[in-house]
Protein backbone atom coordinates (compact mmCIF):
# COMPACT_ATOMS: atom_id res chain seq x y z
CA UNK A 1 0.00 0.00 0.00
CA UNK A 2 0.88 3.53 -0.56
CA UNK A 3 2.83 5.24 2.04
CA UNK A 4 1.15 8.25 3.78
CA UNK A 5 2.25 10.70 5.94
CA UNK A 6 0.28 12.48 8.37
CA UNK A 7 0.44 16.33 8.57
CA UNK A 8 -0.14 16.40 12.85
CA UNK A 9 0.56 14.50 15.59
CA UNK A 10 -2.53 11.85 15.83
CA UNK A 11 -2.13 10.28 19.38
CA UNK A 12 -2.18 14.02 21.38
CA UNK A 13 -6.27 13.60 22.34
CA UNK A 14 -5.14 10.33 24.39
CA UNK A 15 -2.51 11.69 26.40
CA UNK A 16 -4.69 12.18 29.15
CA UNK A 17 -7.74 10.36 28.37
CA UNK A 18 -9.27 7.54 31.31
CA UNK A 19 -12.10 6.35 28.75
CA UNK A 20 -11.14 2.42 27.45
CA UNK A 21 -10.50 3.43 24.20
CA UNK A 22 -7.86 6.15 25.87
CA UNK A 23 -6.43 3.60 27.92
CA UNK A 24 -5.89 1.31 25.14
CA UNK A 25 -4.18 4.28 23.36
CA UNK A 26 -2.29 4.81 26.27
CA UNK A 27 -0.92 1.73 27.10
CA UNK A 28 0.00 -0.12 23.37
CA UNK A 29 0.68 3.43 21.65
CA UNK A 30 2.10 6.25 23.94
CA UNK A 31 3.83 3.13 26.41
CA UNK A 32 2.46 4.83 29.20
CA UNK A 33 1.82 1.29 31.18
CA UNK A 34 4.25 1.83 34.32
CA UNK A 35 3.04 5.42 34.65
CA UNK A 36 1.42 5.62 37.92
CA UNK A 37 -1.14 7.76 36.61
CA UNK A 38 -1.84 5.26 34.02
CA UNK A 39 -2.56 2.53 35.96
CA UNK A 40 -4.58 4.51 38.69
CA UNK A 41 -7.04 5.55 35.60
CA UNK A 42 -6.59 1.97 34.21
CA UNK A 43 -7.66 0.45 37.97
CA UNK A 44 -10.61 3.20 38.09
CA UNK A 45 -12.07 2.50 34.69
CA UNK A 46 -12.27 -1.47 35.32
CA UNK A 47 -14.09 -0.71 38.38
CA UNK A 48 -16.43 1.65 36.65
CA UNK A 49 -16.97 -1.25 34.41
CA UNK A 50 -17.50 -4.20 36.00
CA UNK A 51 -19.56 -2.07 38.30
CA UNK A 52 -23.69 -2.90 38.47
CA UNK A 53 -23.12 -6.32 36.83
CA UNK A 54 -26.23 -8.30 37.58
CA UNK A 55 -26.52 -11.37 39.17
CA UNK A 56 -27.48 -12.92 35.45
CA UNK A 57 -24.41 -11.67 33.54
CA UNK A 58 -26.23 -8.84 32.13
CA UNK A 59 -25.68 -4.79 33.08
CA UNK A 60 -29.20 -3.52 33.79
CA UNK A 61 -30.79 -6.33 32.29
CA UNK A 62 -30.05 -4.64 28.87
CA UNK A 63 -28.18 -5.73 25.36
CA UNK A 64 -27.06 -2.29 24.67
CA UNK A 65 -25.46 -1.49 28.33
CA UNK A 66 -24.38 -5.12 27.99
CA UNK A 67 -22.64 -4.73 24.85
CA UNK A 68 -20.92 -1.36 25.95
CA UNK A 69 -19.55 -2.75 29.10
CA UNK A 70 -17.91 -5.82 27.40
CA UNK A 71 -16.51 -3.23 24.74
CA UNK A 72 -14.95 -1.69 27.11
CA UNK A 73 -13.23 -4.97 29.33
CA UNK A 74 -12.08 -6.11 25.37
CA UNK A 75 -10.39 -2.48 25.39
CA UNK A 76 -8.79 -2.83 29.31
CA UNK A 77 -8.26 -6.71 30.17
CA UNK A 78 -8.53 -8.17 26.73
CA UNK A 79 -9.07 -11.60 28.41
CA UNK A 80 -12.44 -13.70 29.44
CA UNK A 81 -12.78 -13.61 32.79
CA UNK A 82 -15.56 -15.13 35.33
CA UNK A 83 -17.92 -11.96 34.58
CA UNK A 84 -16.96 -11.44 31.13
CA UNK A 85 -17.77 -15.43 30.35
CA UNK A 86 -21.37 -14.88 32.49
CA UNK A 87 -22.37 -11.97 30.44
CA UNK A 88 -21.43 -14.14 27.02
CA UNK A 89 -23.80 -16.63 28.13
CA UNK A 90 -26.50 -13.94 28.45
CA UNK A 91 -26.17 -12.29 25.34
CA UNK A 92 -26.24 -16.15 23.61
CA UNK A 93 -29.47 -16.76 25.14
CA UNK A 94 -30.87 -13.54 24.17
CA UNK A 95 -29.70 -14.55 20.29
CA UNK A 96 -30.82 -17.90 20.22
CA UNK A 97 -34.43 -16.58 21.75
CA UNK A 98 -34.22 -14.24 18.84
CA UNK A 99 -33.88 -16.97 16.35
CA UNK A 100 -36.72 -18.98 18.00
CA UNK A 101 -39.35 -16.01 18.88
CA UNK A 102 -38.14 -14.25 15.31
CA UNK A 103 -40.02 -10.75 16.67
CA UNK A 104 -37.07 -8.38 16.58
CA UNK A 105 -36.74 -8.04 13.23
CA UNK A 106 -38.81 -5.01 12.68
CA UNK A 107 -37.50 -3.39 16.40
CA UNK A 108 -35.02 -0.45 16.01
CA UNK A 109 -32.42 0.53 18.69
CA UNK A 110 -32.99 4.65 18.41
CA UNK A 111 -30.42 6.00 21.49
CA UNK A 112 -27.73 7.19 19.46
CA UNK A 113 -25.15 8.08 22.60
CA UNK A 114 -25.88 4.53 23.76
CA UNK A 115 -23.49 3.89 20.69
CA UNK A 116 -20.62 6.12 21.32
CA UNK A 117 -17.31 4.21 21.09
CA UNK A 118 -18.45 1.40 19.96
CA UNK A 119 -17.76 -0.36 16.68
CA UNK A 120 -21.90 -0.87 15.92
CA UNK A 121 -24.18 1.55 14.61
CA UNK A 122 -27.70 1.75 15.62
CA UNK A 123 -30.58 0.43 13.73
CA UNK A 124 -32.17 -2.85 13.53
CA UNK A 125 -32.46 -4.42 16.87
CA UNK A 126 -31.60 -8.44 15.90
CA UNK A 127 -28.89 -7.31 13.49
CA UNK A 128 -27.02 -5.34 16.26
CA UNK A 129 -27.23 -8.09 18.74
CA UNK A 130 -26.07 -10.56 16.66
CA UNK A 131 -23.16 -9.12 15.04
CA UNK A 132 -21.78 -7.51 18.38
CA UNK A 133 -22.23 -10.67 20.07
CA UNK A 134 -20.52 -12.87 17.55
CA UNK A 135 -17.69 -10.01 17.69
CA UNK A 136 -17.55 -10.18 21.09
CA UNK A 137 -17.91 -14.18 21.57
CA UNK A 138 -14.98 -14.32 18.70
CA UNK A 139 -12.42 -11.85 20.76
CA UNK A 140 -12.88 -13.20 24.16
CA UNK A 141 -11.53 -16.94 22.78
CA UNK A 142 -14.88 -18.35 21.93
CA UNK A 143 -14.15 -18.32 17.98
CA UNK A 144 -13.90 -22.29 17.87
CA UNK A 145 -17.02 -22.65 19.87
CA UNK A 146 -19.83 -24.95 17.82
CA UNK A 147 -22.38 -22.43 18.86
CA UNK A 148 -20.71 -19.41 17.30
CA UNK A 149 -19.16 -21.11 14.07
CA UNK A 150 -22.62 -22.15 13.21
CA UNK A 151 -24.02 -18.47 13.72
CA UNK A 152 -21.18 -17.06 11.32
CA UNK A 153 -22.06 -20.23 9.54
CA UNK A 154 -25.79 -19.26 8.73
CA UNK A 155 -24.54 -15.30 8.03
CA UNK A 156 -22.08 -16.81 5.59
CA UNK A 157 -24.93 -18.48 3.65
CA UNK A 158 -26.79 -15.24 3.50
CA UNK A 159 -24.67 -13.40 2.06
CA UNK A 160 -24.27 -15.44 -0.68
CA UNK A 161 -27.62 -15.05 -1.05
CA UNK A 162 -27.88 -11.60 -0.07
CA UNK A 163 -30.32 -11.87 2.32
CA UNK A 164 -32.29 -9.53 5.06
CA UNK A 165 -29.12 -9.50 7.66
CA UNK A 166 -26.92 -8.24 4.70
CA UNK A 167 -29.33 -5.90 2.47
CA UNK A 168 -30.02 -3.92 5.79
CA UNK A 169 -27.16 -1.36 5.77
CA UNK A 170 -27.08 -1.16 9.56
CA UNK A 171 -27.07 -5.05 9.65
CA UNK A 172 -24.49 -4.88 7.18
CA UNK A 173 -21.82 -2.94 9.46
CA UNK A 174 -22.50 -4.95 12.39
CA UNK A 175 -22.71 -8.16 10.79
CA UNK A 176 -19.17 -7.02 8.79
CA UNK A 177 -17.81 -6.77 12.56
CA UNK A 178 -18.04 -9.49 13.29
CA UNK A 179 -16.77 -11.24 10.22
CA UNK A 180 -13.33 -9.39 10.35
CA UNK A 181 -11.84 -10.28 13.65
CA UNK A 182 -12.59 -14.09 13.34
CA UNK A 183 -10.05 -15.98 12.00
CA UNK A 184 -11.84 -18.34 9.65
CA UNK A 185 -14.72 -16.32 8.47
CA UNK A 186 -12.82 -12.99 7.92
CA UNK A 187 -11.88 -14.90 4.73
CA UNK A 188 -14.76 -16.79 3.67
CA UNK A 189 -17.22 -15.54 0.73
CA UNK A 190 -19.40 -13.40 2.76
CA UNK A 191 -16.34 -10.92 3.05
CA UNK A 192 -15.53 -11.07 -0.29
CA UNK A 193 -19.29 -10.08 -0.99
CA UNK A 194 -19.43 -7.53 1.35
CA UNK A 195 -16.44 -5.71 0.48
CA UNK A 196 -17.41 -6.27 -3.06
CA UNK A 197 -20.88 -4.20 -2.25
CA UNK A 198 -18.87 -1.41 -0.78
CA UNK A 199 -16.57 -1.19 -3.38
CA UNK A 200 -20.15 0.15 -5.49
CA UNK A 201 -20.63 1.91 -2.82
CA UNK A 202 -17.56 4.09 -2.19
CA UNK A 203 -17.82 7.85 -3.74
CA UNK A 204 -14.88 9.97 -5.07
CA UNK A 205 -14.05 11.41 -1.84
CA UNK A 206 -13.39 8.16 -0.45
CA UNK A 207 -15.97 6.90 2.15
CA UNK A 208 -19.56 5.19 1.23
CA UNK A 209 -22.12 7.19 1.55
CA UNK A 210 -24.12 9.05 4.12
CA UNK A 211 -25.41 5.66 5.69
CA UNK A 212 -21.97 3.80 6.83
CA UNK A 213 -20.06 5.06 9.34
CA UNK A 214 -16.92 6.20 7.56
CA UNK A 215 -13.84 5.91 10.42
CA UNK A 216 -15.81 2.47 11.07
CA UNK A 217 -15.68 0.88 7.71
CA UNK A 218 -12.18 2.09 7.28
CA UNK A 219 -10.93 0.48 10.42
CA UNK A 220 -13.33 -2.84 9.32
CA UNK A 221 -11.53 -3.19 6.01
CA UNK A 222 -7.89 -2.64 7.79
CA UNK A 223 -8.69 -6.15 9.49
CA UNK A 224 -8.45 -7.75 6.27
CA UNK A 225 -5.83 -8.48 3.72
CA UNK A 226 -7.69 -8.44 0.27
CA UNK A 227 -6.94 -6.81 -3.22
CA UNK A 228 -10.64 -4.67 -3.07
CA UNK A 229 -10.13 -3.67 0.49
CA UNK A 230 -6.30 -2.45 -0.18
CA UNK A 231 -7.46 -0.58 -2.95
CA UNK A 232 -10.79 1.29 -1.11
CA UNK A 233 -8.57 1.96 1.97
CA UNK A 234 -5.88 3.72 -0.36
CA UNK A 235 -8.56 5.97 -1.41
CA UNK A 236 -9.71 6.50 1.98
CA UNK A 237 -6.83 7.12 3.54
CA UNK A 238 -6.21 10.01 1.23
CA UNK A 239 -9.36 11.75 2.29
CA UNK A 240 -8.09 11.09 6.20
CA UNK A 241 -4.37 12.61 5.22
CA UNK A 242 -6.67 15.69 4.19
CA UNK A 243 -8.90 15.83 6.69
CA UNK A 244 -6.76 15.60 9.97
CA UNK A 245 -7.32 18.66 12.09
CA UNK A 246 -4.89 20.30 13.36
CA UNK A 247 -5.01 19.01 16.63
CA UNK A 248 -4.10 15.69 14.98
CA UNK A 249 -7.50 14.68 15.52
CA UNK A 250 -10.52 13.58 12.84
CA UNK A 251 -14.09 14.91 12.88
CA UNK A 252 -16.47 17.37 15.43
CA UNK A 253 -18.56 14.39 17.25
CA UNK A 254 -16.53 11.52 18.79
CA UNK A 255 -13.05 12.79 17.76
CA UNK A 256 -11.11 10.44 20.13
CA UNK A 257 -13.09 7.81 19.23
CA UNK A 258 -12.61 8.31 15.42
CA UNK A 259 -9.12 9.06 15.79
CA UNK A 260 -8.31 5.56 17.60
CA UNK A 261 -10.13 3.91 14.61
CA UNK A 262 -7.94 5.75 12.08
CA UNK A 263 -4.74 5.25 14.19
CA UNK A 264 -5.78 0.98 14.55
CA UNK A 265 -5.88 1.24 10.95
CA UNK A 266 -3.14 2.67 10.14
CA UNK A 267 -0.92 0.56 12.44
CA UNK A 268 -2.82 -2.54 11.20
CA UNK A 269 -1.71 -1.86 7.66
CA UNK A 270 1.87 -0.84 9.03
CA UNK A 271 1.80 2.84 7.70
CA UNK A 272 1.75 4.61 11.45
């Protein structure tokens, strides 16, 4: 790929940050791991997460708060743990209920700050949980798991058929998730198709469209090492060179957050 360089300093908005994505920033980027203040906002943030964790694996008995919290322990501890697993468990029963009841099809997730930092967009309620809870099964080491490989199993098949899970655009992104961090299925045809459907998708400026979340798909195609995702990234990346501001940031809402998705794909395609 083409080598970039960036006009400002990207990693400035973490230096003090205590969110997980800042911490993550922190600690892998700016090597700020033995700095006492590091690990006093590392130690604070865990608790903050783990924190209200019901007795059925669940935060507040809800998918969404579920989801974030788990987000945020893949950003901090990276590794399943006793309350991580528990949660797992919940969001598979709520998934395979879904497939049984089928009556969330038509519901729509509508709180829009419920989705800040995280790699989902809002929209379809059964598309969201299902692609963030195969993402989330796949990077807390239950990739291999029959119950998961037949869920990415069944998604595979749709796409070749281009069913509802893929046509849905907000389906689409969350579904994608999924599909890039797993080892097996990040290569299988419903990638190929997908990236092949944003490749028609992409405009001259480099992103796709008013309805994908740009710094999203960008950081979803750096997970993957294919011809038609090389050659969309090059052209996004050249609207990101441009667009930095000159805090070293990107964009007005969720600038840390969009930055760390430019920055993980940038160092995922070895050009930061």
């Amino acid at each position: 790929m083409e080598k970039m360089t960036l006009h400002y300093d990207p990693l400035q908005i973490f230096k003090a940050s205590r969110t997980p994505v800042g911490l993550y920033a922190r600690e892998k980027w700016l090597k700020d791991r033995q700095k006492p203040d590091w690990r006093a906002a590392f130690e604070s943030t865990l608790a903050l997460l783990y924190k209200g964790q019901s007795a059925n694996g669940s935060w507040r008995h809800s998918v969404t708060m579920t989801i974030r919290q788990l987000f945020g322990l893949h950003l901090t501890i990276r590794q399943p743990t006793p309350q991580i697993n528990k949660a797992l468990d919940w969001l598979l029963d709520k998934v395979q209920r879904q497939f049984h009841l089928n009556n969330d099809r038509n519901k729509e997730i509508t709180d829009l700050q419920m989705f800040e930092q995280l790699p989902f967009v809002a929209g379809r309620r059964d598309g969201f949980l299902l692609g963030a809870t195969l993402f989330l099964a796949s990077i807390f080491d239950r990739q291999n798991h029959p119950q998961i490989l037949s869920l990415y199993q069944l998604l595979n098949e749709d796409a070749q058929e281009n069913q509802a899970y893929w046509r849905d655009l907000t389906c689409f992104n969350n579904i994608l998730r999924a599909f890039v961090v797993h080892p097996i299925y990040a290569t299988k045809g419903a990638v190929r198709a997908a990236v092949g459907r944003l490749k028609a998708l992409q405009t001259t400026v480099g992103d796709w469209g008013h309805q994908l979340p740009f710094y999203q798909i960008v950081n979803a195609l750096a997970h993957l090492d294919l011809p038609q995702a090389e050659n969309q990234l090059q052209r996004a990346f050249r609207y990101i060179v441009e667009s930095q501001r000159p805090d070293g940031a990107w964009g007005t809402h969720q600038p840390e957050w969009n930055t760390f998705l430019v920055v993980h794909a940038l160092k995922n395609k070895n050009l930061f």
